[in-house]
Protein backbone atom coordinates (compact mmCIF):
# COMPACT_ATOMS: atom_id res chain seq x y z
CA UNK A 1 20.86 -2.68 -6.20
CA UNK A 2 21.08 -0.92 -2.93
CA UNK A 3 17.47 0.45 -2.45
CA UNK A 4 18.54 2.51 0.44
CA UNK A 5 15.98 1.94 2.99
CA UNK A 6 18.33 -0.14 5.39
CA UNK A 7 17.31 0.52 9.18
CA UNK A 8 13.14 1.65 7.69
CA UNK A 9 10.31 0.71 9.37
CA UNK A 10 7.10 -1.49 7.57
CA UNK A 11 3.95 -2.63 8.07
CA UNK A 12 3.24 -5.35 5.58
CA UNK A 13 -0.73 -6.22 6.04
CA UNK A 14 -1.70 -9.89 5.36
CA UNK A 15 1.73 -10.84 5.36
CA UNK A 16 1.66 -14.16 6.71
CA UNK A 17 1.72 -15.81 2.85
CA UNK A 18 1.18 -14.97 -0.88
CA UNK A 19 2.08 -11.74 -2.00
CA UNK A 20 2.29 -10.02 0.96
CA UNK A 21 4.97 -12.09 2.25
CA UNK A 22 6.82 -12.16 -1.21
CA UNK A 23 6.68 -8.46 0.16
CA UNK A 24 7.64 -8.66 3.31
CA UNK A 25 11.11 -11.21 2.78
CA UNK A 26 11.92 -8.59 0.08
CA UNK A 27 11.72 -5.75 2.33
CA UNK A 28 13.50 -7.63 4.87
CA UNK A 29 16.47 -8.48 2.70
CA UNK A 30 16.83 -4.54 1.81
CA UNK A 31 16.87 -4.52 5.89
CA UNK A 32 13.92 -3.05 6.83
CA UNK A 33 11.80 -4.01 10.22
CA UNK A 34 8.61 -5.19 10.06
CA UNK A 35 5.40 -5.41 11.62
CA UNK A 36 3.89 -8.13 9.85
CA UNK A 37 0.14 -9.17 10.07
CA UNK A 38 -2.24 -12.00 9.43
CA UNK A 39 -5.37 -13.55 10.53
CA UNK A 40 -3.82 -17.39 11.73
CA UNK A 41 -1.46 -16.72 14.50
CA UNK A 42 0.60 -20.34 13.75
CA UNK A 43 1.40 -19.30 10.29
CA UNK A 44 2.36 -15.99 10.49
CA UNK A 45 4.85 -16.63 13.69
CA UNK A 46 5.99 -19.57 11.27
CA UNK A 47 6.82 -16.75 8.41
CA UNK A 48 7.64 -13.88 10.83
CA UNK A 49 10.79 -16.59 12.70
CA UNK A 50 11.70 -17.79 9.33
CA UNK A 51 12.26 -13.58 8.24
CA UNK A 52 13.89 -13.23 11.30
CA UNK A 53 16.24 -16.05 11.28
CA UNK A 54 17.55 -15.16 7.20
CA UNK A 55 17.60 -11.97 7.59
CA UNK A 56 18.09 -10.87 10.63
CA UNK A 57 16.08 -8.11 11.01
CA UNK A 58 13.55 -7.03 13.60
CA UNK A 59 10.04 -8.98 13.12
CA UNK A 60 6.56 -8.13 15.20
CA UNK A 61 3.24 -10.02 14.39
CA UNK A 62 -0.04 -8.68 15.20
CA UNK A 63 -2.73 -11.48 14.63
CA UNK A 64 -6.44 -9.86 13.82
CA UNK A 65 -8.37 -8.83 10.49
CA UNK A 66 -6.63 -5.65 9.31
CA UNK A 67 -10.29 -5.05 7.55
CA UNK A 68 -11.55 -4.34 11.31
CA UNK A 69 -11.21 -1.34 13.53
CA UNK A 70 -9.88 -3.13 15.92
CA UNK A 71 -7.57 -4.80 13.63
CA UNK A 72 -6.16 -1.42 12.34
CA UNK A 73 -5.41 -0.35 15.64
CA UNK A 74 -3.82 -2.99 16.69
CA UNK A 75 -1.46 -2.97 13.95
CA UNK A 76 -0.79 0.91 14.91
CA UNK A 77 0.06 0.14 18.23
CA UNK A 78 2.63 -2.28 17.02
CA UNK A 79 4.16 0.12 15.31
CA UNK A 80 2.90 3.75 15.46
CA UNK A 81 5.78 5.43 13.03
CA UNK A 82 6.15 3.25 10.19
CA UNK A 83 8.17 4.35 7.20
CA UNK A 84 6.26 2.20 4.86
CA UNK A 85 2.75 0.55 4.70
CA UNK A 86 1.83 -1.63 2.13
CA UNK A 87 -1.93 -2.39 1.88
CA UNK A 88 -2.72 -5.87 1.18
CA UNK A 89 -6.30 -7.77 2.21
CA UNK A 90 -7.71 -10.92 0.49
CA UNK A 91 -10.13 -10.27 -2.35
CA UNK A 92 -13.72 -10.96 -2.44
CA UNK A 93 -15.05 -13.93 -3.98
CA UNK A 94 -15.95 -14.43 -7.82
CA UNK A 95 -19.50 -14.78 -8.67
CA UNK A 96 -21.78 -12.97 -11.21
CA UNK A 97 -23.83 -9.22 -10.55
CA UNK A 98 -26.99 -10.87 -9.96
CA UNK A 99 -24.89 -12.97 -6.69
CA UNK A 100 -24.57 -9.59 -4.88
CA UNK A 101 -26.15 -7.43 -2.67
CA UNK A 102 -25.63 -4.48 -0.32
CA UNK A 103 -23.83 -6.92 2.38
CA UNK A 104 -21.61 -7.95 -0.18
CA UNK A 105 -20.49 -4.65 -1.46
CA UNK A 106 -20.17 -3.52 1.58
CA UNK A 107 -17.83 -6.02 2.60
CA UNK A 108 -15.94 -5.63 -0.54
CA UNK A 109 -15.13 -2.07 -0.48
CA UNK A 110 -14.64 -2.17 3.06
CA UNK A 111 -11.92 -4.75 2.88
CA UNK A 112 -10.33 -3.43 -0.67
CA UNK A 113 -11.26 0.46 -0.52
CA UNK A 114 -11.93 1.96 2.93
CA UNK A 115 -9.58 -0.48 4.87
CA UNK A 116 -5.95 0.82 2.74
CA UNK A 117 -7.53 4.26 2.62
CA UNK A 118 -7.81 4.49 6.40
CA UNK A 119 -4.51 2.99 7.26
CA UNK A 120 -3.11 5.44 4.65
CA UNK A 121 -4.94 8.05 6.26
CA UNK A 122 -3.14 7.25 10.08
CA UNK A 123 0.03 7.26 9.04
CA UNK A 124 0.12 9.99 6.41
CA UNK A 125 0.86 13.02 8.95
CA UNK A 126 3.78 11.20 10.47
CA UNK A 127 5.18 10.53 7.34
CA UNK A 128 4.97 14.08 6.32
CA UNK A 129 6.10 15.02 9.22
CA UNK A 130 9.29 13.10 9.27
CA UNK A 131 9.35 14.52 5.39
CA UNK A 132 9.77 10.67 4.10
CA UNK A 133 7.10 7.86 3.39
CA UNK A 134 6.03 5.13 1.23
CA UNK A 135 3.05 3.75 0.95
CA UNK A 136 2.08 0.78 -1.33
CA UNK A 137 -1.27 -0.44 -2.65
CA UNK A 138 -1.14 -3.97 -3.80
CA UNK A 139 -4.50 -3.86 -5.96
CA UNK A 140 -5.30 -6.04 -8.98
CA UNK A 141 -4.49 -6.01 -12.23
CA UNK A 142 -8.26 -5.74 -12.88
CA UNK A 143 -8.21 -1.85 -12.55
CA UNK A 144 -6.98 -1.78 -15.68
CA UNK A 145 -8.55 -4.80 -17.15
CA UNK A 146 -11.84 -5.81 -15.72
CA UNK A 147 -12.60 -9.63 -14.88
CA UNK A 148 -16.37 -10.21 -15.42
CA UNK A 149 -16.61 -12.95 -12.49
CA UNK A 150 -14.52 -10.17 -10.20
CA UNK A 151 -16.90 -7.53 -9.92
CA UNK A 152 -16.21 -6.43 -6.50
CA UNK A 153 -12.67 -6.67 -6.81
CA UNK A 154 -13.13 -4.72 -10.02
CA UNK A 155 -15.13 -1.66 -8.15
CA UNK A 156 -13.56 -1.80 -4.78
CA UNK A 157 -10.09 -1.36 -5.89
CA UNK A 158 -10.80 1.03 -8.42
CA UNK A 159 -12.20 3.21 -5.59
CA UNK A 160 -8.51 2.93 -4.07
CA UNK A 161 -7.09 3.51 -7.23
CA UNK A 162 -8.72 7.15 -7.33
CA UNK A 163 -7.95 7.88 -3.68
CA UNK A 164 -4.12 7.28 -4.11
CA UNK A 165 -4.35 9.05 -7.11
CA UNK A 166 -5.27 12.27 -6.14
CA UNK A 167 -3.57 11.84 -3.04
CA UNK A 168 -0.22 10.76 -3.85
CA UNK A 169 -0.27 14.30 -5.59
CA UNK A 170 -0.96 16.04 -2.62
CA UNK A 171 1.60 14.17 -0.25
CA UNK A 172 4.54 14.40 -2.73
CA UNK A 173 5.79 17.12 -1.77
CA UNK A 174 6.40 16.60 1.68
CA UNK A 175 8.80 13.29 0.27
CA UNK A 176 6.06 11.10 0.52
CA UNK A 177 5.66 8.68 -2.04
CA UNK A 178 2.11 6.17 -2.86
CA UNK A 179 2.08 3.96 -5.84
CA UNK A 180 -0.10 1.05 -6.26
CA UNK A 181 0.72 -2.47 -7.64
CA UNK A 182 -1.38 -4.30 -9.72
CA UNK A 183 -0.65 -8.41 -9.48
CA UNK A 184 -2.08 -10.42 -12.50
CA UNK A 185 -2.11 -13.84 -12.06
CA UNK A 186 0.25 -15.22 -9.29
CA UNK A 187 0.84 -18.90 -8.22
CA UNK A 188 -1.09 -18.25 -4.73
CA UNK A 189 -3.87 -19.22 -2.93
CA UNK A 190 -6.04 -16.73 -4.29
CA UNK A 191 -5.14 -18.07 -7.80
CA UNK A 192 -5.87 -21.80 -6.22
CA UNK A 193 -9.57 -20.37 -5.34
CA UNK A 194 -10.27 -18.72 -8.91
CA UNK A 195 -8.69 -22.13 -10.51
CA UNK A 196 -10.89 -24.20 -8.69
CA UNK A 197 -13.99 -21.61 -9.53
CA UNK A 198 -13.43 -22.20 -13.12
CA UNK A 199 -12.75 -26.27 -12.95
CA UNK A 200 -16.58 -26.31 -11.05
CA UNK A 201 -18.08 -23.51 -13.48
CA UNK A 202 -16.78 -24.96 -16.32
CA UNK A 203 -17.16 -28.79 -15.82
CA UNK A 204 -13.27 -29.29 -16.29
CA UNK A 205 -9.83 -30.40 -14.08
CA UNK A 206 -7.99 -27.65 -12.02
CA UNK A 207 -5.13 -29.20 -13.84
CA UNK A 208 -6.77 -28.24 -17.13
CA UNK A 209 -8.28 -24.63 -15.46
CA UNK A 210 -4.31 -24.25 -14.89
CA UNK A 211 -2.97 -25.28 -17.96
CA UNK A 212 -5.07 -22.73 -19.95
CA UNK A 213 -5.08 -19.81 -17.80
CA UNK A 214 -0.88 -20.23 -18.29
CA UNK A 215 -1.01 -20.66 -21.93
CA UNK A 216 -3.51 -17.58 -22.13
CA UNK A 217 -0.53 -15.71 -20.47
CA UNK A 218 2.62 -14.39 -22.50
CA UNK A 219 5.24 -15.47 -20.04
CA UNK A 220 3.17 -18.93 -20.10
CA UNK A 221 3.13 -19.50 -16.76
CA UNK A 222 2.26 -17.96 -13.36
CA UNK A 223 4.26 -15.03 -11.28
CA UNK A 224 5.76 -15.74 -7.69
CA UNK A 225 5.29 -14.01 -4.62
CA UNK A 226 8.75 -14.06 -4.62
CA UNK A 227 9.14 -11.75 -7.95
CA UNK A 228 6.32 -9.75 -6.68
CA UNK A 229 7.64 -8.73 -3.45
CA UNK A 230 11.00 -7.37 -5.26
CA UNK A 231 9.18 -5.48 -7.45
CA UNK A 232 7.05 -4.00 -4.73
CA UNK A 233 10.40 -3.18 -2.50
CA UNK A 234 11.59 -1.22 -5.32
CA UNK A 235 8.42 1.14 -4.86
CA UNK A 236 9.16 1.41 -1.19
CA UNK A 237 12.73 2.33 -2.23
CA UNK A 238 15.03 5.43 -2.55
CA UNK A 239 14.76 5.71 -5.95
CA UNK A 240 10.58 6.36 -6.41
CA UNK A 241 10.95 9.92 -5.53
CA UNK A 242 10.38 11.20 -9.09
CA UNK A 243 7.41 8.27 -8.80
CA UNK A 244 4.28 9.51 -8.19
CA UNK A 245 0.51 8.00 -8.37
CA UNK A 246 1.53 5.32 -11.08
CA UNK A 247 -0.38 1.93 -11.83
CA UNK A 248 2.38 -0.84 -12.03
CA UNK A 249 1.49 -4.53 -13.67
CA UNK A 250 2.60 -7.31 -13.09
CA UNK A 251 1.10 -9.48 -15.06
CA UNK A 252 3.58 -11.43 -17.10
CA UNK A 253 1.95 -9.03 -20.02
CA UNK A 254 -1.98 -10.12 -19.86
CA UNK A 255 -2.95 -6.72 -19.85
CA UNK A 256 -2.67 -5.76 -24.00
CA UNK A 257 -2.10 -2.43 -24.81
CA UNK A 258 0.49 -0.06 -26.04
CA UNK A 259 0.20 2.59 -23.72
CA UNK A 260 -2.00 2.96 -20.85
């Protein structure tokens, strides 16, 4: 399928690996540029050449910590006019309530809440302005389904969840479109982390942690970045416009319900 954004402009944040740069290749095949970003300046000019050399499409990097100030306006400066943004950063660690405290809530909803919401927030106007925009949340699948160990995942990103909600109604009329994405469990280094959690918690192999978190799963197994990022170019695409303010999973079909 053609999604029709050939010749767009993207910022992909944390897009050197994992879901972001599932993203970002599937963005780039549609033939978008990008300004990609990421924290560890080897590998994200090792993604960004390998992008540019398939695909052939225009690549930037901007190494810093999107979750910054100075981060964001870096990433800005790289590219002030971007058609797209998708909002990625690295979730906060697992633990229990009793673990936390106002430094780590803090960090958490700064990272998962306020930094998409002010990226969102600078490009917005252009985007109306130029009467076209897309603007992509990667969340968690937790929004809809709570994970006891993720608290601050959990509250953080349902923050975001209620910003693009009421705002994606307000922008849609002016042809700009915001959806969020909700991963479940994908084979990345964030699933490595929680894996390796629940092989210390629980006094068992990661190869066991694995093995039961896929069985647990309907598709028995773990997503890819690589199915991930087409999904998520298909909510940056041409044919969203009647799209507005959803929740998608992808989750292989942990979540269980029959609506909702």
């Amino acid at each position: 399928m053609d999604l029709g954004i050939k010749g767009r402009r993207a910022i992909v944040c944390a897009s050197s690996r994992g879901l972001g740069r599932g993203t970002a290749e599937a963005l780039a095949e549609a033939g978008v540029a990008l300004t990609l970003n990421g924290r560890t300046a080897d590998t994200l000019e090792e993604t960004a050449e390998n992008i540019r050399s398939r695909y052939g499409v225009e690549v930037k990097t901007v190494v810093c910590d999107v979750t910054t100030d100075e981060g964001r306006a870096a990433l800005l400066r790289a590219e002030p006019n971007p058609d797209i943004l998708i909002n990625n950063a690295g979730g906060p660690p697992p633990g229990v309530w009793s673990d936390w405290g106002r430094e780590e809530w803090e960090k958490a909803i700064n990272s998962n809440m306020l930094t998409p919401i002010l990226l969102a927030t600078a490009v917005l106007p252009g985007m109306i302005q130029r009467e076209w925009g897309r603007v992509v949340s990667i969340t968690s699948g937790s929004v809809k389904a709570p994970i006891p160990q993720l608290g601050l995942s959990n509250s953080s990103r349902a923050g975001l969840t209620g910003f693009v909600a009421g705002t994606a109604r307000q922008v849609a009329k002016h042809g700009v479109i915001m959806n969020n994405i909700l991963p479940g469990q994908h084979d990345t280094d964030r699933v490595k982390s929680l894996m390796d959690s629940i092989s210390k918690r629980e006094n068992i192999s990661v190869e066991d942690a694995r093995a039961r978190a896929q069985a647990a799963n309907p598709r028995g197994r773990f997503g890819t970045a690589e199915e991930f990022g087409k999904i998520a170019a298909f909510l940056c695409s041409e044919h969203v416009g009647f799209m507005i303010g959803q929740n998608v999973l992808v989750d292989g079909g942990a979540f269980n319900s029959t609506m909702g």
